[in-house]
PDB file of N, CA and C in Angstrom:
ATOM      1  N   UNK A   1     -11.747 -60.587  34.602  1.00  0.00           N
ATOM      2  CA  UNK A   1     -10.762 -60.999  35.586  1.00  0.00           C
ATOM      3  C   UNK A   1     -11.302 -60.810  37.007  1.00  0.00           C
ATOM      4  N   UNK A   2     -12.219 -60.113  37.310  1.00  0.00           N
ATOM      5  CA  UNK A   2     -12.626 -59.603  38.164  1.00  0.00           C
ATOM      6  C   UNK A   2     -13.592 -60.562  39.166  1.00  0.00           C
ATOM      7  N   UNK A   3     -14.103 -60.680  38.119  1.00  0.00           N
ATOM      8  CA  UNK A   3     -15.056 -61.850  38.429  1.00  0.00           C
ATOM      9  C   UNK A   3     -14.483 -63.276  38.806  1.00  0.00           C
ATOM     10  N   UNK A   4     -13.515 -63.819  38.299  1.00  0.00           N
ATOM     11  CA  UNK A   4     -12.964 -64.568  38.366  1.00  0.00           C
ATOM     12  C   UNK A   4     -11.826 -64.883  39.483  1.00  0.00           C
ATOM     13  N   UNK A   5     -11.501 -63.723  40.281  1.00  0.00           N
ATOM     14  CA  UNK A   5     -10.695 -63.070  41.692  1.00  0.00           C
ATOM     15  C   UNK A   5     -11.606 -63.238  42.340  1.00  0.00           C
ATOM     16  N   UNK A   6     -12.966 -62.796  42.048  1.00  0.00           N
ATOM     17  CA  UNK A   6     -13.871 -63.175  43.204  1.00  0.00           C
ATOM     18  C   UNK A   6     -14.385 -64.296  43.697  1.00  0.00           C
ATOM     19  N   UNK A   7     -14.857 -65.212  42.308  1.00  0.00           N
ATOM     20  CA  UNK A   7     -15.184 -66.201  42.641  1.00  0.00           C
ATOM     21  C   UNK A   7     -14.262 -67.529  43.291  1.00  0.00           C
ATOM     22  N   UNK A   8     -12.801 -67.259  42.947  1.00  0.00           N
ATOM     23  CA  UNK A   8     -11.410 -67.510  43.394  1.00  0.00           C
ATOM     24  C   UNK A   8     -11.480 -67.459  45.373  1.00  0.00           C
ATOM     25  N   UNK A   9     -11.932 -65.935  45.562  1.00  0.00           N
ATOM     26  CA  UNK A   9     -12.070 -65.663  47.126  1.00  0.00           C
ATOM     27  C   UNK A   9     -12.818 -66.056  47.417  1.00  0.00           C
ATOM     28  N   UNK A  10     -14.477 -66.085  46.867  1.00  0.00           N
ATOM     29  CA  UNK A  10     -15.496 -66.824  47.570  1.00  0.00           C
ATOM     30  C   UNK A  10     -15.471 -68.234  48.036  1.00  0.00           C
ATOM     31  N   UNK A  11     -14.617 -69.176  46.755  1.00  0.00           N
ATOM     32  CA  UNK A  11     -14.547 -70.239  47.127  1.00  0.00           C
ATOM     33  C   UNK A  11     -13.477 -70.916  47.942  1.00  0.00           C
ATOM     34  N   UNK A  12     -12.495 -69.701  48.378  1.00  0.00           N
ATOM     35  CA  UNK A  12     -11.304 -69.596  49.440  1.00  0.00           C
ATOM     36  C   UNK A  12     -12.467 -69.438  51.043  1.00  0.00           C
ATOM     37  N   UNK A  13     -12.680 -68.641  51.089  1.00  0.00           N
ATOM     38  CA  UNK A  13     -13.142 -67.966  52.339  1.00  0.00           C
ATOM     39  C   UNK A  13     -14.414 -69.493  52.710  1.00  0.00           C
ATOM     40  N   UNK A  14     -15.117 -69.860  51.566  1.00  0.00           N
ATOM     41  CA  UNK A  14     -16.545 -70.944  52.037  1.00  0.00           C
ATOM     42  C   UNK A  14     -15.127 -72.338  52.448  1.00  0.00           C
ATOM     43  N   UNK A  15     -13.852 -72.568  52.075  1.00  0.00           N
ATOM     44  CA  UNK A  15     -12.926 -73.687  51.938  1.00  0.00           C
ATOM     45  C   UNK A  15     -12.726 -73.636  53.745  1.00  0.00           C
ATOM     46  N   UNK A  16     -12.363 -72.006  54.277  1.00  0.00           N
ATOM     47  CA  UNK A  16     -11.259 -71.773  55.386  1.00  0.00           C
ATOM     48  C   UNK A  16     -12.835 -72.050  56.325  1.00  0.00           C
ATOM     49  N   UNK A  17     -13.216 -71.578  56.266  1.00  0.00           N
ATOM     50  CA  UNK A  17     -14.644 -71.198  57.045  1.00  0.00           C
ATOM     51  C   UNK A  17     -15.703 -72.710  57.490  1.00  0.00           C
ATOM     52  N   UNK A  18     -15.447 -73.099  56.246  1.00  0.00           N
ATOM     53  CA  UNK A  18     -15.979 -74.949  56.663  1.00  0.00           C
ATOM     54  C   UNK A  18     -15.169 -76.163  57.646  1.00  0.00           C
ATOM     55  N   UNK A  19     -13.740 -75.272  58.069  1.00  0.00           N
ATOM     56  CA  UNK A  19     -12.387 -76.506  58.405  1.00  0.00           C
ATOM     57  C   UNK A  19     -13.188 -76.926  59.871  1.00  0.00           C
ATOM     58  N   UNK A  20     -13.817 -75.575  60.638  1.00  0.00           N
ATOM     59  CA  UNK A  20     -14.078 -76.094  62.129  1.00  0.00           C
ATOM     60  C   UNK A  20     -15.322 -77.422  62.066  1.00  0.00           C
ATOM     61  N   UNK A  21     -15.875 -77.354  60.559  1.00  0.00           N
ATOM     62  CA  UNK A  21     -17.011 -78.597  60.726  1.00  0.00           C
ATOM     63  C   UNK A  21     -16.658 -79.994  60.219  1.00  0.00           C
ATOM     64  N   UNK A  22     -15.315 -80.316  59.466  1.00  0.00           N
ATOM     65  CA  UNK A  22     -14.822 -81.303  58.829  1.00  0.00           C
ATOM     66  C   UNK A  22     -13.768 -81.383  59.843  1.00  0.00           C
ATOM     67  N   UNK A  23     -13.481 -82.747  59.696  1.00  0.00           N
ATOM     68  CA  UNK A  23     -12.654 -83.478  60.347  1.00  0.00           C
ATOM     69  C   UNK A  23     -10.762 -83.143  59.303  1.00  0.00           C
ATOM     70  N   UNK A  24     -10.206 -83.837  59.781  1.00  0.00           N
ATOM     71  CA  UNK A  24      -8.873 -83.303  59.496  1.00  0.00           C
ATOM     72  C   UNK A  24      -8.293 -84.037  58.483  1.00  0.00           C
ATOM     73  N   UNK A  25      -8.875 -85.403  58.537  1.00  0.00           N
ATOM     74  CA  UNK A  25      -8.695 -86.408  57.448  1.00  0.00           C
ATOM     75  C   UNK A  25      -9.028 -86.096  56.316  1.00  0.00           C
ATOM     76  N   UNK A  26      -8.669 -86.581  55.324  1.00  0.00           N
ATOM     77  CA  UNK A  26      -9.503 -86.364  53.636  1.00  0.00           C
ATOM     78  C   UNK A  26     -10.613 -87.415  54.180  1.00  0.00           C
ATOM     79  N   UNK A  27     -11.866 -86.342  52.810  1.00  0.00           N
ATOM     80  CA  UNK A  27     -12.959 -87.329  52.417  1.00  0.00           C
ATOM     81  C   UNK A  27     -12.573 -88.865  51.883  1.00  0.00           C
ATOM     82  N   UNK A  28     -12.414 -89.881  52.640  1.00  0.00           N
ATOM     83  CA  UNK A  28     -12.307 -90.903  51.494  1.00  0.00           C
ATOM     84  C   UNK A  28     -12.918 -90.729  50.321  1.00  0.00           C
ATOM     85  N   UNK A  29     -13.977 -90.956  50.316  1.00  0.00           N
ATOM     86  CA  UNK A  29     -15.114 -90.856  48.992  1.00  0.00           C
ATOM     87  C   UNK A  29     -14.525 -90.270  47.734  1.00  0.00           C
ATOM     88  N   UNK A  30     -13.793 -88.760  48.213  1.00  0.00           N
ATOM     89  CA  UNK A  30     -13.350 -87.930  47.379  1.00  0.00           C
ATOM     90  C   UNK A  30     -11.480 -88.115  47.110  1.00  0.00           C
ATOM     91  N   UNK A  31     -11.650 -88.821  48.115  1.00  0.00           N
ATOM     92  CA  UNK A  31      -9.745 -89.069  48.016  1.00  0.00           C
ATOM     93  C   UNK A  31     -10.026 -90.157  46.643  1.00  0.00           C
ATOM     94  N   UNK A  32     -10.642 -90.870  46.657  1.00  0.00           N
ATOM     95  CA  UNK A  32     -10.309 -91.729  45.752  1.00  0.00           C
ATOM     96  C   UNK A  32     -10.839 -91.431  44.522  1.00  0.00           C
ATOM     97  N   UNK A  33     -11.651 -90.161  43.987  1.00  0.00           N
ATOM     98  CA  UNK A  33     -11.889 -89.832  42.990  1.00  0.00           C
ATOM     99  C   UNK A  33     -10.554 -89.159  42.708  1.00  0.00           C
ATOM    100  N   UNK A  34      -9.769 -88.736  43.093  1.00  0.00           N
ATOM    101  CA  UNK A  34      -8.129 -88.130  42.345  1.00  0.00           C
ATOM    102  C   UNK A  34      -7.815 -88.922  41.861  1.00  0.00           C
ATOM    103  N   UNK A  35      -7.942 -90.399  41.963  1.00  0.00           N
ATOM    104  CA  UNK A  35      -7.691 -90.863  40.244  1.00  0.00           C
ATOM    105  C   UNK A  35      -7.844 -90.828  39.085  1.00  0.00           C
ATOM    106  N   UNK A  36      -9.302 -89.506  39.059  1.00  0.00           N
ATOM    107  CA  UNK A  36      -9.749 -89.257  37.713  1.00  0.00           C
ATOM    108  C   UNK A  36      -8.755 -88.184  37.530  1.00  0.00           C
ATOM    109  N   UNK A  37      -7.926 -87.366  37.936  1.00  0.00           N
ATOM    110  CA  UNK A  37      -7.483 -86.570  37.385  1.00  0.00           C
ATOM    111  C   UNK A  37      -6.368 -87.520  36.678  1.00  0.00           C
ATOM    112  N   UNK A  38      -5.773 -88.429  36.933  1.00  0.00           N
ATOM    113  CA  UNK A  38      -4.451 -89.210  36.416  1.00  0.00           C
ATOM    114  C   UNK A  38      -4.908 -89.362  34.741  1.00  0.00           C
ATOM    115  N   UNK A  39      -4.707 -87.986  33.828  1.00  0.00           N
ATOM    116  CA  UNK A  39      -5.196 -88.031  32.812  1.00  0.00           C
ATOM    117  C   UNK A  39      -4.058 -87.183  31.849  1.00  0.00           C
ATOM    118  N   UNK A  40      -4.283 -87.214  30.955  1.00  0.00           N
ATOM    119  CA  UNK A  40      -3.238 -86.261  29.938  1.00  0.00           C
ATOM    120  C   UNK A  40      -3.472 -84.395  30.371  1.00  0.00           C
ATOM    121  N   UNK A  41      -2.451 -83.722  30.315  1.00  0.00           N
ATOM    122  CA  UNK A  41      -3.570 -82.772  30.459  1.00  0.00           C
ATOM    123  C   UNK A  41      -3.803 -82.022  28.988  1.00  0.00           C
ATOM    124  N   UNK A  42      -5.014 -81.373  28.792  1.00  0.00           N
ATOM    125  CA  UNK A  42      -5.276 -80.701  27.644  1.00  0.00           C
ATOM    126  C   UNK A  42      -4.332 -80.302  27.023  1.00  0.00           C
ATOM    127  N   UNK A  43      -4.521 -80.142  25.452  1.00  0.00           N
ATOM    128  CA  UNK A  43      -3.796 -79.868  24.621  1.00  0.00           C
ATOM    129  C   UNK A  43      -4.032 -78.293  24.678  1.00  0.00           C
ATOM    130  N   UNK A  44      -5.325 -77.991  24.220  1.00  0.00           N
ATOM    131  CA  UNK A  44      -5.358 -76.476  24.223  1.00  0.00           C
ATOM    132  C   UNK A  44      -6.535 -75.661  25.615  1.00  0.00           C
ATOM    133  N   UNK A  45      -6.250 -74.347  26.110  1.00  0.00           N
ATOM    134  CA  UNK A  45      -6.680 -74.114  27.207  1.00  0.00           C
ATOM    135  C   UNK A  45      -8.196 -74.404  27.759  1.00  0.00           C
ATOM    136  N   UNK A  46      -8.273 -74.332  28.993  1.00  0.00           N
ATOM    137  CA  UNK A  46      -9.638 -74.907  29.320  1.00  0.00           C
ATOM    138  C   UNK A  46     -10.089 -73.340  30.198  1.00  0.00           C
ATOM    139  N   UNK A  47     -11.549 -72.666  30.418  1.00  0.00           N
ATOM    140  CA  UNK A  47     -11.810 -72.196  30.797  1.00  0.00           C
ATOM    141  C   UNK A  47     -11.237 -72.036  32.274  1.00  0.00           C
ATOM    142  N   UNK A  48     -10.566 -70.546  32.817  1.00  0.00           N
ATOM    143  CA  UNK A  48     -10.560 -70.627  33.971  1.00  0.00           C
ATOM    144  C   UNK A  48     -11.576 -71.020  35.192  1.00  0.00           C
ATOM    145  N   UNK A  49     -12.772 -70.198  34.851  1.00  0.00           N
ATOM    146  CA  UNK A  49     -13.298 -70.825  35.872  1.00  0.00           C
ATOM    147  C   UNK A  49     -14.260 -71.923  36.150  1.00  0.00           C
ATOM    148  N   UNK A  50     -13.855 -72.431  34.830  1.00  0.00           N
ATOM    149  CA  UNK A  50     -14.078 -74.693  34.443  1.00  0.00           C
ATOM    150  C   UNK A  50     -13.479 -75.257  35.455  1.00  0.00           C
ATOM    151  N   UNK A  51     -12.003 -74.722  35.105  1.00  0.00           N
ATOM    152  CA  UNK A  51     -10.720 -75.385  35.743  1.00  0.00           C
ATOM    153  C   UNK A  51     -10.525 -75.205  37.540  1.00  0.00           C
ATOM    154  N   UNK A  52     -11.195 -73.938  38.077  1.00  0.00           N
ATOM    155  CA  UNK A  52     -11.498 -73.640  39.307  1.00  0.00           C
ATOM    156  C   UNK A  52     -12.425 -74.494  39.908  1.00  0.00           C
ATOM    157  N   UNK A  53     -13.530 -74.686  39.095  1.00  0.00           N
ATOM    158  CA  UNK A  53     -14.660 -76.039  39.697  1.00  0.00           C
ATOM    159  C   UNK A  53     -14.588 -76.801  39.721  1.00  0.00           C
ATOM    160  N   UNK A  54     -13.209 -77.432  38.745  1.00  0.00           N
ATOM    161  CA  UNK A  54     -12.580 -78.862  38.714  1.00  0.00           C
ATOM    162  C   UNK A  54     -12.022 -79.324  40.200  1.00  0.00           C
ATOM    163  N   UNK A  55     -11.159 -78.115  40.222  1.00  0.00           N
ATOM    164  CA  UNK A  55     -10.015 -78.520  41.089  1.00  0.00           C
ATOM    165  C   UNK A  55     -10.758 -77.941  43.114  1.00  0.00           C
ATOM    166  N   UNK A  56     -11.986 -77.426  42.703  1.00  0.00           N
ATOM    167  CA  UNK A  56     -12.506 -77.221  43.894  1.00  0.00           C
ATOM    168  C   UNK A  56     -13.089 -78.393  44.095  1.00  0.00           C
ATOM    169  N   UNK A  57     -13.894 -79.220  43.469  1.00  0.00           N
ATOM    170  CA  UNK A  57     -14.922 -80.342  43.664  1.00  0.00           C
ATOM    171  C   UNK A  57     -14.052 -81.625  44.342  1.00  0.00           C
ATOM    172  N   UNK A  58     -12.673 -81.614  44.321  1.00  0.00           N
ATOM    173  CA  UNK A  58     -11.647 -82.291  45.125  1.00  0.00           C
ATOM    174  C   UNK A  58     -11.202 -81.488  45.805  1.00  0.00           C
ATOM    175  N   UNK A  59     -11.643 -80.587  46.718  1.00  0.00           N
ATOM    176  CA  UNK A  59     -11.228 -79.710  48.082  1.00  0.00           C
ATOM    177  C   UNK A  59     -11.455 -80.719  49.294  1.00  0.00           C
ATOM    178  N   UNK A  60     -12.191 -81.762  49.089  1.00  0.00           N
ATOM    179  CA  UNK A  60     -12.550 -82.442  50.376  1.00  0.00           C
ATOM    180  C   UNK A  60     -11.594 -83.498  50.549  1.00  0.00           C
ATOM    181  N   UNK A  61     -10.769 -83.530  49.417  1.00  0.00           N
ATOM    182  CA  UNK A  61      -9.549 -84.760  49.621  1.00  0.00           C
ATOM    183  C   UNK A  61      -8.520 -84.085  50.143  1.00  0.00           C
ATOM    184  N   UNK A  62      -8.513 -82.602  50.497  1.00  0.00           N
ATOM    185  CA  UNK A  62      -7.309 -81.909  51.110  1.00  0.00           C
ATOM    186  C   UNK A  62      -7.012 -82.345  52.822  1.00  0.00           C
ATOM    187  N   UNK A  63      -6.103 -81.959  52.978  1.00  0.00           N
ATOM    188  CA  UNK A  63      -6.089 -82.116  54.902  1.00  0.00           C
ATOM    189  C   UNK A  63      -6.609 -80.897  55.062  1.00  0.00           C
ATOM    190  N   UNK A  64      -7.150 -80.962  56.662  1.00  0.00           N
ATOM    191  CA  UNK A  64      -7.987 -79.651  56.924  1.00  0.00           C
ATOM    192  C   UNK A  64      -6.647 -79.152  57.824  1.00  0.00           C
ATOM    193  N   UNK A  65      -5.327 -78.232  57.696  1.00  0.00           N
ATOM    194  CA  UNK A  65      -4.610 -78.102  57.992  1.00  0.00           C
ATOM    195  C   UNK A  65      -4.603 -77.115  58.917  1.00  0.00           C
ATOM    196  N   UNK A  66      -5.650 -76.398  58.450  1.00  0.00           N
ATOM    197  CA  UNK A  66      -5.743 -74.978  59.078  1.00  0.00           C
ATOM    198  C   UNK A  66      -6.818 -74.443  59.971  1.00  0.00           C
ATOM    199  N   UNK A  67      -7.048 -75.883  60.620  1.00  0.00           N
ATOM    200  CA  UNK A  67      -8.780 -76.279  61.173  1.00  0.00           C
ATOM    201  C   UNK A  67      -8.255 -76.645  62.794  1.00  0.00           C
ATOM    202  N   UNK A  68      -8.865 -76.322  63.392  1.00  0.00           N
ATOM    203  CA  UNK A  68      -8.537 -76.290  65.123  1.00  0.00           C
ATOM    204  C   UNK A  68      -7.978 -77.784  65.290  1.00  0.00           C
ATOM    205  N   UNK A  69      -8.602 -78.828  64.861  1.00  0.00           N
ATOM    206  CA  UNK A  69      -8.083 -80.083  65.399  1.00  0.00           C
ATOM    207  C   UNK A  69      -6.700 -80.752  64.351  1.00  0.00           C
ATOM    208  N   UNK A  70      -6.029 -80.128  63.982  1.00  0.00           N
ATOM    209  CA  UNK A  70      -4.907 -80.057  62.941  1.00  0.00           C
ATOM    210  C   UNK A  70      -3.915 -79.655  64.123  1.00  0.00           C
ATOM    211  N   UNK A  71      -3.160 -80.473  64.612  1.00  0.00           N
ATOM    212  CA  UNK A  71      -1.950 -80.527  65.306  1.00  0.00           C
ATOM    213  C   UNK A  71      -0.324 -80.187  64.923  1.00  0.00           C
ATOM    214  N   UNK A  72      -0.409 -79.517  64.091  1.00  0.00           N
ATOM    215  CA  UNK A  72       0.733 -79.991  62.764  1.00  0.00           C
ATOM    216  C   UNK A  72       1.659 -78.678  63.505  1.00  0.00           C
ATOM    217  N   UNK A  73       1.810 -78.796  64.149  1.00  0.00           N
ATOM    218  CA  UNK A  73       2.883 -77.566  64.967  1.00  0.00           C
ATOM    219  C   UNK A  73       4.431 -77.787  63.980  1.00  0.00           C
ATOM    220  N   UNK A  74       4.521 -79.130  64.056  1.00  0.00           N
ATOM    221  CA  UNK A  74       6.100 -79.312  63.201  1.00  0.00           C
ATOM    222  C   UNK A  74       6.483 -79.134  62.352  1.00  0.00           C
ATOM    223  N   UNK A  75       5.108 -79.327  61.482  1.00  0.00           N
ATOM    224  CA  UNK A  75       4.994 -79.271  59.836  1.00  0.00           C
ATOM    225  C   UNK A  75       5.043 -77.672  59.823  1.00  0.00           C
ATOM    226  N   UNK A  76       4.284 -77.035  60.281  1.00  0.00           N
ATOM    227  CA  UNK A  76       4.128 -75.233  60.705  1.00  0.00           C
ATOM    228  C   UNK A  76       5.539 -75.001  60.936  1.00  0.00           C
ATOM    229  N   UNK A  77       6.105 -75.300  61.926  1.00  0.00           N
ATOM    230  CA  UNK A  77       7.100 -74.922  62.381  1.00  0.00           C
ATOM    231  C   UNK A  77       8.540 -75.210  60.957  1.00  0.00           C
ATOM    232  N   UNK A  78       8.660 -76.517  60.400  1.00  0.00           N
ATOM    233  CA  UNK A  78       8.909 -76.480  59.143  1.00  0.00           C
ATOM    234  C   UNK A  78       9.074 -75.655  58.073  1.00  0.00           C
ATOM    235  N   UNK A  79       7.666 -75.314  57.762  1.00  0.00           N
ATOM    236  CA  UNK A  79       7.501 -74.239  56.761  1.00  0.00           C
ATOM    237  C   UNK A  79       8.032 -72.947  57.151  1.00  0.00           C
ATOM    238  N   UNK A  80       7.937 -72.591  58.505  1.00  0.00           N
ATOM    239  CA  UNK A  80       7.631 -71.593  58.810  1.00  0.00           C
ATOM    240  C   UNK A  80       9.806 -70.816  58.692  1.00  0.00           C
ATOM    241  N   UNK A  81       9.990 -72.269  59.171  1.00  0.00           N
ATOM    242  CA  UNK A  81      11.657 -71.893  59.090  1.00  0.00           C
ATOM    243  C   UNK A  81      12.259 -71.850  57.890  1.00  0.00           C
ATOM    244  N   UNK A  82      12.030 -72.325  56.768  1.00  0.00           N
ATOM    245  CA  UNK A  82      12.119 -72.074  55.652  1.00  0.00           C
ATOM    246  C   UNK A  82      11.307 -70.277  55.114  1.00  0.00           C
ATOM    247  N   UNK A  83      10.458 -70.138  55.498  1.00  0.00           N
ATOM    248  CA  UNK A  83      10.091 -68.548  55.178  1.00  0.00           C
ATOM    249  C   UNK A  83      10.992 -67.980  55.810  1.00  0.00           C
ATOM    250  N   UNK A  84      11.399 -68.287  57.524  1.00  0.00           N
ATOM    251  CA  UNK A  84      12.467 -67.447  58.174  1.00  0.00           C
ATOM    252  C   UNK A  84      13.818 -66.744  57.429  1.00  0.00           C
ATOM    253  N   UNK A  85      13.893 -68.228  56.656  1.00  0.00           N
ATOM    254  CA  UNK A  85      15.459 -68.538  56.529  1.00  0.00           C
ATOM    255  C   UNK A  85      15.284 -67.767  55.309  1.00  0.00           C
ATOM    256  N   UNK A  86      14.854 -67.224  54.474  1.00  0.00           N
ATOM    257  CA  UNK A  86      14.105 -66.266  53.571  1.00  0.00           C
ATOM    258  C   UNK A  86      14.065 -64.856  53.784  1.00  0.00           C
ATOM    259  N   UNK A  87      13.457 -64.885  54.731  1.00  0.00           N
ATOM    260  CA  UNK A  87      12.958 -63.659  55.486  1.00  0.00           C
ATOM    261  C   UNK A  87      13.704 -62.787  56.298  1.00  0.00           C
ATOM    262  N   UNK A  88      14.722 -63.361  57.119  1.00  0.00           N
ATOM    263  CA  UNK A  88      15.706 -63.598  57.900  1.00  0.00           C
ATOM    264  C   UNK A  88      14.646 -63.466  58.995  1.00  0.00           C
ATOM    265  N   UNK A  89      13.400 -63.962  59.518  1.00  0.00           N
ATOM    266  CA  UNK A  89      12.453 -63.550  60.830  1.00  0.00           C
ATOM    267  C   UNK A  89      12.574 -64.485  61.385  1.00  0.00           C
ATOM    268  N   UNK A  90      12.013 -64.624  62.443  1.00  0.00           N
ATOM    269  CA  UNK A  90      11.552 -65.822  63.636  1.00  0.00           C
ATOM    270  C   UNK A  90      10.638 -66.422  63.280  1.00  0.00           C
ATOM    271  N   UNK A  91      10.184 -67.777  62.973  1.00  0.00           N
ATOM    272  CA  UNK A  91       8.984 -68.919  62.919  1.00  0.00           C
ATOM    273  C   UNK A  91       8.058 -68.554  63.928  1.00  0.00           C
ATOM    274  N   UNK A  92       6.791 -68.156  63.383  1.00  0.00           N
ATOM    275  CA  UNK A  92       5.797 -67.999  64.413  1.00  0.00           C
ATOM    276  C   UNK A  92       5.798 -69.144  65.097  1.00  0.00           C
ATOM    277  N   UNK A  93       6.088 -70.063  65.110  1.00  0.00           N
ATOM    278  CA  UNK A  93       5.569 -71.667  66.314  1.00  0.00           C
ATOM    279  C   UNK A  93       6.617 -70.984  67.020  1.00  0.00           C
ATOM    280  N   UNK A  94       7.532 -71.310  66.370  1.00  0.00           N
ATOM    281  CA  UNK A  94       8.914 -71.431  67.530  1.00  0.00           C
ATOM    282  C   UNK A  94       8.999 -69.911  68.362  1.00  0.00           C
ATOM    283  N   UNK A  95       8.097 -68.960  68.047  1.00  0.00           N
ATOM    284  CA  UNK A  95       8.526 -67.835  68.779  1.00  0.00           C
ATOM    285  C   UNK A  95       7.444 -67.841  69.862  1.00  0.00           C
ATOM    286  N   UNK A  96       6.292 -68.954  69.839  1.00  0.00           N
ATOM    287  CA  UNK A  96       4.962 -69.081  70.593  1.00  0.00           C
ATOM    288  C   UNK A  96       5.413 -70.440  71.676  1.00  0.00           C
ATOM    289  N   UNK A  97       6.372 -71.367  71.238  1.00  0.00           N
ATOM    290  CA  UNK A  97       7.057 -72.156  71.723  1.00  0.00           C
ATOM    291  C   UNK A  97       8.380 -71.791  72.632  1.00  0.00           C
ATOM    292  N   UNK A  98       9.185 -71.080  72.036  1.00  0.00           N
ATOM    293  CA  UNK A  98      10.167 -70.750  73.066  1.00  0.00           C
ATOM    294  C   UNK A  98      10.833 -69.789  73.666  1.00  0.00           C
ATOM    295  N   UNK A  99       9.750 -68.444  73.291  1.00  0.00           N
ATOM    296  CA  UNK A  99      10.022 -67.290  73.166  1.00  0.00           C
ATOM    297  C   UNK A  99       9.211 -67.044  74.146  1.00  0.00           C
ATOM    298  N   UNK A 100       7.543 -67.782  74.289  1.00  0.00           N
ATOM    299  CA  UNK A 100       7.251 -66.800  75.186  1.00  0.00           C
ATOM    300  C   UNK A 100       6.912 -67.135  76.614  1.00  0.00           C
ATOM    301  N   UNK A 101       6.546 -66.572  77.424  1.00  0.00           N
ATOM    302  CA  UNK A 101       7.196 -66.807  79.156  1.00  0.00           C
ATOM    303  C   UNK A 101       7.629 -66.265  79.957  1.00  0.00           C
TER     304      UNK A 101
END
């Protein structure tokens, strides 16, 4: 399991760490390979960390959301009010937006 947490973080931390050199768009190239997943899924289990290299090798069809040129204040602000409304806290946007001053 251990191993498998790690290699989980390694390939988290190389994902967050690459956003400032990719653009914000998906890879086309790779956007349009997610049609190979449009498949049955297995009957019986597939190796976890098979299934980790699967679903990493389409990381480049993600939005780079969390990458400096990612504008998404609303979408943030969105989510963020839904955790609030959870949480009972303040939305980090909205507390960087109208809170401070």
């Amino acid at each position: 399991m251990r191993e498998l947490l790690t290699a989980a973080a390694v390939r988290s931390i190389r994902y967050l760490e690459g956003l400032n050199e990719r653009g914000v768009a998906p890879d086309p190239a790779v956007f349009a390979r997610l049609a190979e997943l449009a498949i049955p899924l297995p009957t019986d289990p597939s190796p976890a960390d098979e299934t980790m290299a699967l679903l990493d090798s389409y990381s480049a069809a993600t939005m780079a959301m969390a990458g400096p040129r990612f504008f998404g204040c609303m979408l943030h602000t969105i989510m963020q009010a839904v955790i609030s409304a959870y949480e009972g806290s303040t939305p980090i946007c909205w507390s960087k937006l109208y809170l401070s001053g």
